[in-house]
C-alpha atoms as a PDB file:
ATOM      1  CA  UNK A   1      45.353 219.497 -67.490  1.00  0.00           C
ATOM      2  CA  UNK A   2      44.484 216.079 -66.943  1.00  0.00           C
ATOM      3  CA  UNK A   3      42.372 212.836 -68.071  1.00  0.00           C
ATOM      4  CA  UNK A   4      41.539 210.328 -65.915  1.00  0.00           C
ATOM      5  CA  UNK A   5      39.091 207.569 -65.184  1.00  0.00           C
ATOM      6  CA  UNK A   6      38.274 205.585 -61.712  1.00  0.00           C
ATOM      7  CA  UNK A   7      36.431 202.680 -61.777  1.00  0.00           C
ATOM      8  CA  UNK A   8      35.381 199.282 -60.036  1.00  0.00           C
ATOM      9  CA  UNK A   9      35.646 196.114 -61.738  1.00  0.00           C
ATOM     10  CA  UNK A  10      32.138 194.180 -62.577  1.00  0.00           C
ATOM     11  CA  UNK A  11      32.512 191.771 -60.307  1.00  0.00           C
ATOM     12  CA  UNK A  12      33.070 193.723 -57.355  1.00  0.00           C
ATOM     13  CA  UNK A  13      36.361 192.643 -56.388  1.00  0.00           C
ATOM     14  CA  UNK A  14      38.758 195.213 -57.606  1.00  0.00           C
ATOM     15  CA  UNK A  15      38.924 199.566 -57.750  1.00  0.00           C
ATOM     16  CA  UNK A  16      41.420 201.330 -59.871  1.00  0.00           C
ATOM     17  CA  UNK A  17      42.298 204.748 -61.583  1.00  0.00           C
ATOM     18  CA  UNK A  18      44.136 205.529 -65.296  1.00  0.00           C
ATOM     19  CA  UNK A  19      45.203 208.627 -65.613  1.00  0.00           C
ATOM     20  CA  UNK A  20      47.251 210.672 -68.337  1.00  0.00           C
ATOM     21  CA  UNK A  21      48.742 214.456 -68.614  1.00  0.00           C
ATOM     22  CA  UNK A  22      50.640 216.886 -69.832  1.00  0.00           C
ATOM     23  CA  UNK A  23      52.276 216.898 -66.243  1.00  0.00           C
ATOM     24  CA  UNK A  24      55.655 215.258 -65.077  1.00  0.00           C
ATOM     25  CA  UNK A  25      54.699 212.108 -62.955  1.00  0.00           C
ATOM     26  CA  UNK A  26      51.124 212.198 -62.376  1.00  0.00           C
ATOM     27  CA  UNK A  27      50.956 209.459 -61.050  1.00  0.00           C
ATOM     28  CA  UNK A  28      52.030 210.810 -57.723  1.00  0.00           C
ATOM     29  CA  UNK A  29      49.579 213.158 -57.579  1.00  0.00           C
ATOM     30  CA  UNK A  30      46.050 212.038 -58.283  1.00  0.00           C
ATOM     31  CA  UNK A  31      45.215 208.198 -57.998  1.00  0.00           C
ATOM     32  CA  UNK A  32      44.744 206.751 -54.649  1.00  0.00           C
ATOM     33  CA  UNK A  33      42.960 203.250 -53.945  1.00  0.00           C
ATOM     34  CA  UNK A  34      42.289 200.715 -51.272  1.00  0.00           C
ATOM     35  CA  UNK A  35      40.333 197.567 -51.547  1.00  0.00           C
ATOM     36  CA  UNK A  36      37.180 196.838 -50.394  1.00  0.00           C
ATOM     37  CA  UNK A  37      36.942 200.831 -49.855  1.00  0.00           C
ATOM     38  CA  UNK A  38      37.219 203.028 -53.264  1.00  0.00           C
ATOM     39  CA  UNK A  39      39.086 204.848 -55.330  1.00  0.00           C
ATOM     40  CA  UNK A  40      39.960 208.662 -56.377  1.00  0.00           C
ATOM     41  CA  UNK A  41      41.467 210.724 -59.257  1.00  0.00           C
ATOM     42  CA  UNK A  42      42.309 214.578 -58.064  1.00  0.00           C
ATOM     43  CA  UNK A  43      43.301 216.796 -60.263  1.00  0.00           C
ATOM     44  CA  UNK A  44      43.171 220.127 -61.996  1.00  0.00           C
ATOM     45  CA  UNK A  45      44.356 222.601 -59.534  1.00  0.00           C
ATOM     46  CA  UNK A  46      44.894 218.556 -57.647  1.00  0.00           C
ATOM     47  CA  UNK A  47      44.069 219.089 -54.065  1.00  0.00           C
ATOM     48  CA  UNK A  48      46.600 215.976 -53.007  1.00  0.00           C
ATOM     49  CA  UNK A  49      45.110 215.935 -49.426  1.00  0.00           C
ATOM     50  CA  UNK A  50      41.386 214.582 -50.722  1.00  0.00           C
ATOM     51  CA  UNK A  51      43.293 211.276 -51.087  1.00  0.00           C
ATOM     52  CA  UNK A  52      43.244 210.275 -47.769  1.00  0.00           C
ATOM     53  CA  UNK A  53      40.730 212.058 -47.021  1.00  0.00           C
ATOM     54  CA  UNK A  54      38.022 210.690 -49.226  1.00  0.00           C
ATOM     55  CA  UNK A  55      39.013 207.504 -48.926  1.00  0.00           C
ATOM     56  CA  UNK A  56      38.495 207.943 -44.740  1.00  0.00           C
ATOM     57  CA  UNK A  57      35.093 209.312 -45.712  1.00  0.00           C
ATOM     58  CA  UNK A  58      34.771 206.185 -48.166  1.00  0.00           C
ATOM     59  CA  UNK A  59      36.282 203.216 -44.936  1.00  0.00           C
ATOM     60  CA  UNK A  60      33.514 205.478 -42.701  1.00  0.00           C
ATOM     61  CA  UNK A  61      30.816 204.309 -44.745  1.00  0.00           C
ATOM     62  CA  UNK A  62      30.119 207.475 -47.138  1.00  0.00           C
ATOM     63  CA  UNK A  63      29.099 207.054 -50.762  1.00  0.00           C
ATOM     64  CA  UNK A  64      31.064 208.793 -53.251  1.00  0.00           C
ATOM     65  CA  UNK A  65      28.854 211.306 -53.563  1.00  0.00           C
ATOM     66  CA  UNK A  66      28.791 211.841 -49.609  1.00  0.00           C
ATOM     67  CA  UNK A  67      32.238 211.767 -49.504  1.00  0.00           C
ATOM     68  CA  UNK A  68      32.807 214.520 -52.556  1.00  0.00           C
ATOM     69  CA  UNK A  69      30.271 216.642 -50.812  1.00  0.00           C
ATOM     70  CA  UNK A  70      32.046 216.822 -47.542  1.00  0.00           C
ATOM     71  CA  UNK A  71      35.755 217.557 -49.718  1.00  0.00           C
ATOM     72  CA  UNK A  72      34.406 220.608 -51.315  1.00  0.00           C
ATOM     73  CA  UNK A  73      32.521 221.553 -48.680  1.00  0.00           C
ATOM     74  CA  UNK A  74      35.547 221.786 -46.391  1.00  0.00           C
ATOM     75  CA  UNK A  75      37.739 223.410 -49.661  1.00  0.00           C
ATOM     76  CA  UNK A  76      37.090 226.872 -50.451  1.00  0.00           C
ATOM     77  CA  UNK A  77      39.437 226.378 -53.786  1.00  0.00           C
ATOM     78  CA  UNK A  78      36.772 224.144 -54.747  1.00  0.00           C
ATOM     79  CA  UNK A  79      36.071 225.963 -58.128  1.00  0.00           C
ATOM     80  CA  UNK A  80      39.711 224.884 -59.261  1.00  0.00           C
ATOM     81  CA  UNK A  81      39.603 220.913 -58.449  1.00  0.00           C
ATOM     82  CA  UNK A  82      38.816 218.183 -60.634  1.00  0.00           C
ATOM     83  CA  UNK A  83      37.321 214.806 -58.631  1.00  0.00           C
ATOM     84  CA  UNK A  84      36.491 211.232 -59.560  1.00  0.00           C
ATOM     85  CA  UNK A  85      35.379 208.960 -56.968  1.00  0.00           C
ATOM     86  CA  UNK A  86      33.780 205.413 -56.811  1.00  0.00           C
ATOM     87  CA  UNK A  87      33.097 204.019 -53.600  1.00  0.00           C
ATOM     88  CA  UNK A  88      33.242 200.362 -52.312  1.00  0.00           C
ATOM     89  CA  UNK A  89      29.650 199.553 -54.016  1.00  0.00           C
ATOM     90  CA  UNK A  90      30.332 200.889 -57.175  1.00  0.00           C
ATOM     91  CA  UNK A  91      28.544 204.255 -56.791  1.00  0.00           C
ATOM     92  CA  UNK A  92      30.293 207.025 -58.815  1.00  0.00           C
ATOM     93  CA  UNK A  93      30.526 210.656 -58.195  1.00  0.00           C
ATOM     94  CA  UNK A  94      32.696 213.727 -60.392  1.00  0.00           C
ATOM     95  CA  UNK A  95      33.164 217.254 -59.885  1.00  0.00           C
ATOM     96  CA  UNK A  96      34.625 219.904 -62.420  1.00  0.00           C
ATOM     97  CA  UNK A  97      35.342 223.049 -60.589  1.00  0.00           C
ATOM     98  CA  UNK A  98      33.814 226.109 -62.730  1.00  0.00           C
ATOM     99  CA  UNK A  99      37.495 227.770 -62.904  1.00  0.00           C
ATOM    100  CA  UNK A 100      38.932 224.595 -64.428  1.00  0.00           C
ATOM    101  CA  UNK A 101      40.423 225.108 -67.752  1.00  0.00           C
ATOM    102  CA  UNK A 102      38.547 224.273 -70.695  1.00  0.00           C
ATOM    103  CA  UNK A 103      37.357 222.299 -71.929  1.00  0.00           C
ATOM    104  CA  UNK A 104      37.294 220.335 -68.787  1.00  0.00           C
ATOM    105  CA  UNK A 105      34.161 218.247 -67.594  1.00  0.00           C
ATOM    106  CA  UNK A 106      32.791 214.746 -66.476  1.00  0.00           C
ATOM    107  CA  UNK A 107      30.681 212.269 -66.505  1.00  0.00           C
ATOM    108  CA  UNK A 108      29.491 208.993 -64.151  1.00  0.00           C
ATOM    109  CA  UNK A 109      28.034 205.297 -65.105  1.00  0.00           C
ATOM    110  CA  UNK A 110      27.510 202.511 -63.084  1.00  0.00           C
ATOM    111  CA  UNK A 111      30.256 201.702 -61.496  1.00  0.00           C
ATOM    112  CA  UNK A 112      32.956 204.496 -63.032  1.00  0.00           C
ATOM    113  CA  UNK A 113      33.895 208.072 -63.280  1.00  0.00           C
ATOM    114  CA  UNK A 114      35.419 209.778 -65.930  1.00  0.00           C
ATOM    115  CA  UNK A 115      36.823 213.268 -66.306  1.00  0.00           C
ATOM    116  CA  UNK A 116      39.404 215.756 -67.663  1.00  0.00           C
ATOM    117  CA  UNK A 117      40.286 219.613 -68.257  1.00  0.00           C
ATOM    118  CA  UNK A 118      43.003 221.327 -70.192  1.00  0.00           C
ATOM    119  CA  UNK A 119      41.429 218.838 -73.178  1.00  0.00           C
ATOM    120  CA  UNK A 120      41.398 219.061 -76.695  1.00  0.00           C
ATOM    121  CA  UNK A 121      37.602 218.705 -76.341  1.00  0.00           C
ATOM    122  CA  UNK A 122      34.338 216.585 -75.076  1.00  0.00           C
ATOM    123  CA  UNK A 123      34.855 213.947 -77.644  1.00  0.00           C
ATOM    124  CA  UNK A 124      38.150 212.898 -74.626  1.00  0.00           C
ATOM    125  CA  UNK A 125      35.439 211.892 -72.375  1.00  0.00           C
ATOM    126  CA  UNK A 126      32.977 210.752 -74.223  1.00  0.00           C
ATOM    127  CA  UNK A 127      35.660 208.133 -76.094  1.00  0.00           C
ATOM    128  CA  UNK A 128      36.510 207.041 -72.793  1.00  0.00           C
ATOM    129  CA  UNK A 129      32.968 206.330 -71.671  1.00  0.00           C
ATOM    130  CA  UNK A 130      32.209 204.196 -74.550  1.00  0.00           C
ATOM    131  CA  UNK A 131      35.566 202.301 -74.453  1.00  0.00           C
ATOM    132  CA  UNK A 132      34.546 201.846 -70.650  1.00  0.00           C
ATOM    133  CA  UNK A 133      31.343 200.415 -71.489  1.00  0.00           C
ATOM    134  CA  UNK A 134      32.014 198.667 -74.841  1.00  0.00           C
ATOM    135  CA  UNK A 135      34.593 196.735 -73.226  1.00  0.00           C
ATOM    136  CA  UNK A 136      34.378 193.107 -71.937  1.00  0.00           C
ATOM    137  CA  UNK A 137      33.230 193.114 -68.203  1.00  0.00           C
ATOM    138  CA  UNK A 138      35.191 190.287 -67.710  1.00  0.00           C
ATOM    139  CA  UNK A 139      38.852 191.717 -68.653  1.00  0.00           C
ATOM    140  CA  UNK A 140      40.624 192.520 -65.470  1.00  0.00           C
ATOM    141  CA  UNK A 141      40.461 196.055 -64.760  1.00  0.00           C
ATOM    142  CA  UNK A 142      43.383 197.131 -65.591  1.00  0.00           C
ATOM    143  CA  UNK A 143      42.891 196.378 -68.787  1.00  0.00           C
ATOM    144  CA  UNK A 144      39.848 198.182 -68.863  1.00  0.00           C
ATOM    145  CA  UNK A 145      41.145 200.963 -67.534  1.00  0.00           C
ATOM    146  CA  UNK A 146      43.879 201.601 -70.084  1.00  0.00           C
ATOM    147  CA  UNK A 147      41.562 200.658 -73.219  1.00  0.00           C
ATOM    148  CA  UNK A 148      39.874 203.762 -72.043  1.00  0.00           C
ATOM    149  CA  UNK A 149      42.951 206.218 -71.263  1.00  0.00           C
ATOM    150  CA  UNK A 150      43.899 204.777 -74.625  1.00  0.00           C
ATOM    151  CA  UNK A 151      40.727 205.654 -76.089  1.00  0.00           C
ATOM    152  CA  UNK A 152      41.399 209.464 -74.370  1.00  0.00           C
ATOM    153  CA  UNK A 153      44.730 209.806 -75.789  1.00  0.00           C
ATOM    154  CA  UNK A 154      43.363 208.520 -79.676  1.00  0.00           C
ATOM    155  CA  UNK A 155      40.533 211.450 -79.133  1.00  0.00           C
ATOM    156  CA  UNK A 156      43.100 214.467 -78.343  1.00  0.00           C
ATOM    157  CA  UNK A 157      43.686 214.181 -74.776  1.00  0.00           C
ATOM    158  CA  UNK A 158      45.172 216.879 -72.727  1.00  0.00           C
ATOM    159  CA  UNK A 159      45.694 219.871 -75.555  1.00  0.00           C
ATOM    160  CA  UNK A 160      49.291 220.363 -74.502  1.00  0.00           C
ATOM    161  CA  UNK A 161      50.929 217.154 -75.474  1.00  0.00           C
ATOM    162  CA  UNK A 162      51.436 214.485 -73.895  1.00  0.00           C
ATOM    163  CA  UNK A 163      53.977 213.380 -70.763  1.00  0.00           C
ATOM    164  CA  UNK A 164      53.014 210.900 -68.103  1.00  0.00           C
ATOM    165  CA  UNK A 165      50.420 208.411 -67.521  1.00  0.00           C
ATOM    166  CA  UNK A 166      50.027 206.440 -64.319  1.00  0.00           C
ATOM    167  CA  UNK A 167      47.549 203.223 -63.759  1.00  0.00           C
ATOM    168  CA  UNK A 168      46.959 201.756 -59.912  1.00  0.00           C
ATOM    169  CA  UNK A 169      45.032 198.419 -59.223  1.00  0.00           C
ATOM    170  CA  UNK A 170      43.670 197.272 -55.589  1.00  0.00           C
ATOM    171  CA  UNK A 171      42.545 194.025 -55.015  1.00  0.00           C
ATOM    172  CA  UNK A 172      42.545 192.391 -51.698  1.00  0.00           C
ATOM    173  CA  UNK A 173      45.459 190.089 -51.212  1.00  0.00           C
ATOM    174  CA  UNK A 174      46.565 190.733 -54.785  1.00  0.00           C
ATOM    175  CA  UNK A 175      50.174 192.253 -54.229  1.00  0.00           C
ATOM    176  CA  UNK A 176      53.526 190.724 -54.187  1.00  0.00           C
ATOM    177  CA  UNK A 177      52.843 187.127 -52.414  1.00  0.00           C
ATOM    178  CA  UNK A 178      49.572 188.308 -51.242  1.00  0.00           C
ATOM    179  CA  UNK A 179      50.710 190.524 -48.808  1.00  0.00           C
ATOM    180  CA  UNK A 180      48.908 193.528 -49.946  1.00  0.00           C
ATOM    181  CA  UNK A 181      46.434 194.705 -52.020  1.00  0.00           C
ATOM    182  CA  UNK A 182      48.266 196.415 -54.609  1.00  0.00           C
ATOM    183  CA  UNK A 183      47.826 194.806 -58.140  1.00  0.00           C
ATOM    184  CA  UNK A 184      49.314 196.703 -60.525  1.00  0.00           C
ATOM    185  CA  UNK A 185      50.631 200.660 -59.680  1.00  0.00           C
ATOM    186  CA  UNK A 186      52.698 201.589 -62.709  1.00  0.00           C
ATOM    187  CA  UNK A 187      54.059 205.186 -63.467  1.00  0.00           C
ATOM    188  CA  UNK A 188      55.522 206.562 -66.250  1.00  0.00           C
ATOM    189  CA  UNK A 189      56.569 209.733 -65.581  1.00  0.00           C
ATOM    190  CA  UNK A 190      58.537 211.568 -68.737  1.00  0.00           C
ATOM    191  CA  UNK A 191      57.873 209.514 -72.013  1.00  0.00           C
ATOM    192  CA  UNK A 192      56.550 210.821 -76.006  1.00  0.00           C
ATOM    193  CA  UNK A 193      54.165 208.183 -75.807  1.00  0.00           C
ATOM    194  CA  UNK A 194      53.128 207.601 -71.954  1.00  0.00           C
ATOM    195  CA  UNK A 195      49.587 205.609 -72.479  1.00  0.00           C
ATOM    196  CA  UNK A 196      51.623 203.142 -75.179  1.00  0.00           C
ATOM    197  CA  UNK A 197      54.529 202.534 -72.523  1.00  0.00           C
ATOM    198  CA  UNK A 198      52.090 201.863 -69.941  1.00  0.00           C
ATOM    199  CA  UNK A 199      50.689 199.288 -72.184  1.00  0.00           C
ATOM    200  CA  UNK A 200      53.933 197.986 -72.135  1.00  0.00           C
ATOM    201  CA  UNK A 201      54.302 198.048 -68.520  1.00  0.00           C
ATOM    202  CA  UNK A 202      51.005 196.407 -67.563  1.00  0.00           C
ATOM    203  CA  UNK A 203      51.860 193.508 -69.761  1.00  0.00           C
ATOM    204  CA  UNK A 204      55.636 192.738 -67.637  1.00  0.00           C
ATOM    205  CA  UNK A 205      53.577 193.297 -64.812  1.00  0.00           C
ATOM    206  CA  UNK A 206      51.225 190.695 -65.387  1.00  0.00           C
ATOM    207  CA  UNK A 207      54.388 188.176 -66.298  1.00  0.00           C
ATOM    208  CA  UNK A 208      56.570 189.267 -63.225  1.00  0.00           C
ATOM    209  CA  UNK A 209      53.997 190.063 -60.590  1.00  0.00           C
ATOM    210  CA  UNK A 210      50.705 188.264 -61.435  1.00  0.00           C
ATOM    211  CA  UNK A 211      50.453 184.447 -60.234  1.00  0.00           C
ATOM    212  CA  UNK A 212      49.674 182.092 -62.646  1.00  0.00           C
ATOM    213  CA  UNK A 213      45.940 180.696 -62.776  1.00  0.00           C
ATOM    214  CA  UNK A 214      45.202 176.713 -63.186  1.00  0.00           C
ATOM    215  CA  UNK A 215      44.997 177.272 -66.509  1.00  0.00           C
ATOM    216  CA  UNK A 216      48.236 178.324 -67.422  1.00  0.00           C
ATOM    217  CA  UNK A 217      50.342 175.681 -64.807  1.00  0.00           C
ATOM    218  CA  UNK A 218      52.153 173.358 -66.297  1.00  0.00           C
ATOM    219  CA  UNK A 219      53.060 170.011 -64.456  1.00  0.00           C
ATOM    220  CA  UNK A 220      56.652 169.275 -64.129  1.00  0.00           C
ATOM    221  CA  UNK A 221      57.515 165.983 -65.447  1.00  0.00           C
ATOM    222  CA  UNK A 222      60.808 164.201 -64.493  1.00  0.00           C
ATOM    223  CA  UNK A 223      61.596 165.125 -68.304  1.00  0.00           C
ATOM    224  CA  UNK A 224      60.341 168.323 -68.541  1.00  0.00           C
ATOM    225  CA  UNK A 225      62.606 168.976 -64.982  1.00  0.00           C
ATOM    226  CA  UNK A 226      65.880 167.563 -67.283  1.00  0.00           C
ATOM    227  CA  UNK A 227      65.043 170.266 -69.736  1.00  0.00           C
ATOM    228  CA  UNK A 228      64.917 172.706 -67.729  1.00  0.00           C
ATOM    229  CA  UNK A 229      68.174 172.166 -65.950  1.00  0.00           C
ATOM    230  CA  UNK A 230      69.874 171.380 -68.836  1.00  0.00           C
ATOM    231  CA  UNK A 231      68.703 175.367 -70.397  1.00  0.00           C
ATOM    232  CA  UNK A 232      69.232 177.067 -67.188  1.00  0.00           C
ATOM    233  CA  UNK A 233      72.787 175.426 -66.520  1.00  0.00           C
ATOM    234  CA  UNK A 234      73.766 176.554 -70.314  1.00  0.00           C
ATOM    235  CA  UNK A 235      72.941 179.780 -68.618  1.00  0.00           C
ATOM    236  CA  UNK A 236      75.628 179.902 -66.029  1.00  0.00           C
ATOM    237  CA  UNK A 237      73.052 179.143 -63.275  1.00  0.00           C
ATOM    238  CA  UNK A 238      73.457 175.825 -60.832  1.00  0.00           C
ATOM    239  CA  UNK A 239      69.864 175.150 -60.999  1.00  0.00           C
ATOM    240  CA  UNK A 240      66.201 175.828 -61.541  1.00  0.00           C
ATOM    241  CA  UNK A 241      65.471 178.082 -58.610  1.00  0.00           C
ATOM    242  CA  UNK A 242      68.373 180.022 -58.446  1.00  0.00           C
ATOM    243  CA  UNK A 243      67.118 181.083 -62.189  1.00  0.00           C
ATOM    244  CA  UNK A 244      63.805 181.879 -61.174  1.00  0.00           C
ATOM    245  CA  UNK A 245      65.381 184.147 -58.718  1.00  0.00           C
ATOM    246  CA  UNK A 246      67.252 185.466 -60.988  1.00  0.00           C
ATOM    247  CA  UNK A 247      64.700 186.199 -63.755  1.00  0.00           C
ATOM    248  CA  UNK A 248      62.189 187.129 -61.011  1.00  0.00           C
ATOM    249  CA  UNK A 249      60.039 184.515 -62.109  1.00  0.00           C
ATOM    250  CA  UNK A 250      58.504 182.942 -58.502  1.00  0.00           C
ATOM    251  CA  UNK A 251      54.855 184.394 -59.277  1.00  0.00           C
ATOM    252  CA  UNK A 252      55.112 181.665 -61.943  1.00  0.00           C
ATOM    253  CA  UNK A 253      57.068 179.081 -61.245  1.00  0.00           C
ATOM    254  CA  UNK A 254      56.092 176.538 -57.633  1.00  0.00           C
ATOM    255  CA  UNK A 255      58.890 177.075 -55.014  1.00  0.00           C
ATOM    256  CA  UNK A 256      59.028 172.842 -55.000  1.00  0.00           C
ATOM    257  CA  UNK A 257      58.732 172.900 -58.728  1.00  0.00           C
ATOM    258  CA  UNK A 258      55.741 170.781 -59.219  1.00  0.00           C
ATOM    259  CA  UNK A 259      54.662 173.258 -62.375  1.00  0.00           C
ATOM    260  CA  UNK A 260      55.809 175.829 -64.313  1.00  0.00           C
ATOM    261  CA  UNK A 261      53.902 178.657 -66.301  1.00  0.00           C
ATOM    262  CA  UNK A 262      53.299 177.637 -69.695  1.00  0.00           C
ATOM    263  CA  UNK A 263      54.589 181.907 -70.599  1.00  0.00           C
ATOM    264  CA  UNK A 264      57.760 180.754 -68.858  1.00  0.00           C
ATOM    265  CA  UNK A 265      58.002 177.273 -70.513  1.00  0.00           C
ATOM    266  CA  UNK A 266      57.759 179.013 -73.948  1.00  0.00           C
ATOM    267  CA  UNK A 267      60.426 181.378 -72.904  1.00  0.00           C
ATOM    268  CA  UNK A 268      62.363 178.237 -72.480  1.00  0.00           C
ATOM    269  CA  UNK A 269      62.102 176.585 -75.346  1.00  0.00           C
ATOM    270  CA  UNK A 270      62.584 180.293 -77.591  1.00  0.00           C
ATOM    271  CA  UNK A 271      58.969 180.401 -78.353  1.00  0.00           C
ATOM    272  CA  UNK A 272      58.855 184.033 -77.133  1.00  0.00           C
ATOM    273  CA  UNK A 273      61.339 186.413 -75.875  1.00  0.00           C
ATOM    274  CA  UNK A 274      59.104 187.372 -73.113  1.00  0.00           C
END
């Protein structure tokens, strides 16, 4: 009653899962990642315990495949899971349990794993396979990843209806001020449109918790620093960095002020809203 895909970026650095359902927050039930090890989707009759577990299997040294093999092996409901796995190399394995509701099924590709049951039909998977691999290798992954659920939902998705949709990114050190390796793990748990809100979601998360490159720094010049105290006092706030408190902007502005985003800067001067 799901769709899902799990996947690790080209470049080796990052693991992920998008996932969509007729199902109130699915999120919390079938996507589980941790860098430098894997990733997982479970779901169908979701067996919630192969998160841990395949990822132990995956830290141990298994290859996905390994690692699914020793999950059903040990799970005599095995006919009613669903299983995507991708392991720290990029090695892909899926499982469709023969009692999962039709039409359900899978398929693998270097480096991802797609699947789904409940759907409205094979043409689910299929659209997210080729959105998987016509996409840029280059795009960060979660953007990959949701051009693909996307690409799911446009093809019929789960034949219910829609309800929640769920993407979760691990890179190492990529959390909130490095401390973990969470990059983006965004839920959305009741909506009409769940894969279009999560589009939504992914792009504040990449404003509010995704530092800014070179690229997109800004120097602060004496004059540009008199512009921006003059705005941010019009707002009612004593200075610069109790606004960027405020606005939960420190992912994109330096704590000594030496440059500010150029996102942020055009926020400033009413270029964009946000």
């Amino acid at each position: 009653m799901t769709f899902s895909i799990v996947a690790r970026s080209a470049d080796g650095e990052s693991w992920g899962v998008a996932v969509a359902s007729k199902f109130l927050a699915v999120g919390s039930a079938v996507p589980a990642a941790v860098a430098q090890v894997g990733a997982i989707a479970t779901q169908a009759d979701a067996n919630v315990a192969y998160k841990g577990l395949a990822l132990s299997h995956l830290d141990d040294g298994a290859t996905a495949s390994v690692a699914l093999q020793r999950l059903l092996e040990e799970d005599e409901q095995r006919d009613h899971r669903q299983v995507g796995i991708v392991d720290s190399d990029g090695g892909a394995a899926t499982h469709t349990g023969q009692s999962c509701i039709e039409w359900a099924g899978g398929l693998t590709g270097e480096g991802y794993a797609v699947q789904g049951n409940c759907l409205a039909g094979e043409d689910v998977v299929l659209a997210m396979r080729d959105a998987w691999e016509d996409s840029d290798p280059a795009l960060p992954l979660a953007r990959r990843l949701l051009a693909a659920l996307a690409s799911g939902d446009d093809a019929g998705g789960d034949k219910r209806g829609r309800q929640s949709a769920a993407l979760l990114v691990v890179r190492e050190g990529a959390g909130y001020g490095g401390l973990d390796d969470i990059a983006a793990d965004l839920r959305v748990d009741d909506h009409t449109a769940p894969v279009q809100e999560l589009e939504r979601l992914l792009d504040l998360n990449d404003l509010y918790l995704t530092a800014s490159t070179d690229e997109e720094k800004v120097p602060v010049t004496p004059e540009l620093e008199e512009e921006l105290t003059t705005y941010v006092r019009g707002l009612g706030h004593p200075d610069v960095h109790t606004w960027v408190g405020t606005e939960n902007y420190e992912m994109r502005v330096a704590p000594d002020l030496a440059w500010i985003d150029e996102r942020i800067l055009a926020i400033v001067r009413g270029e964009t809203s946000r």
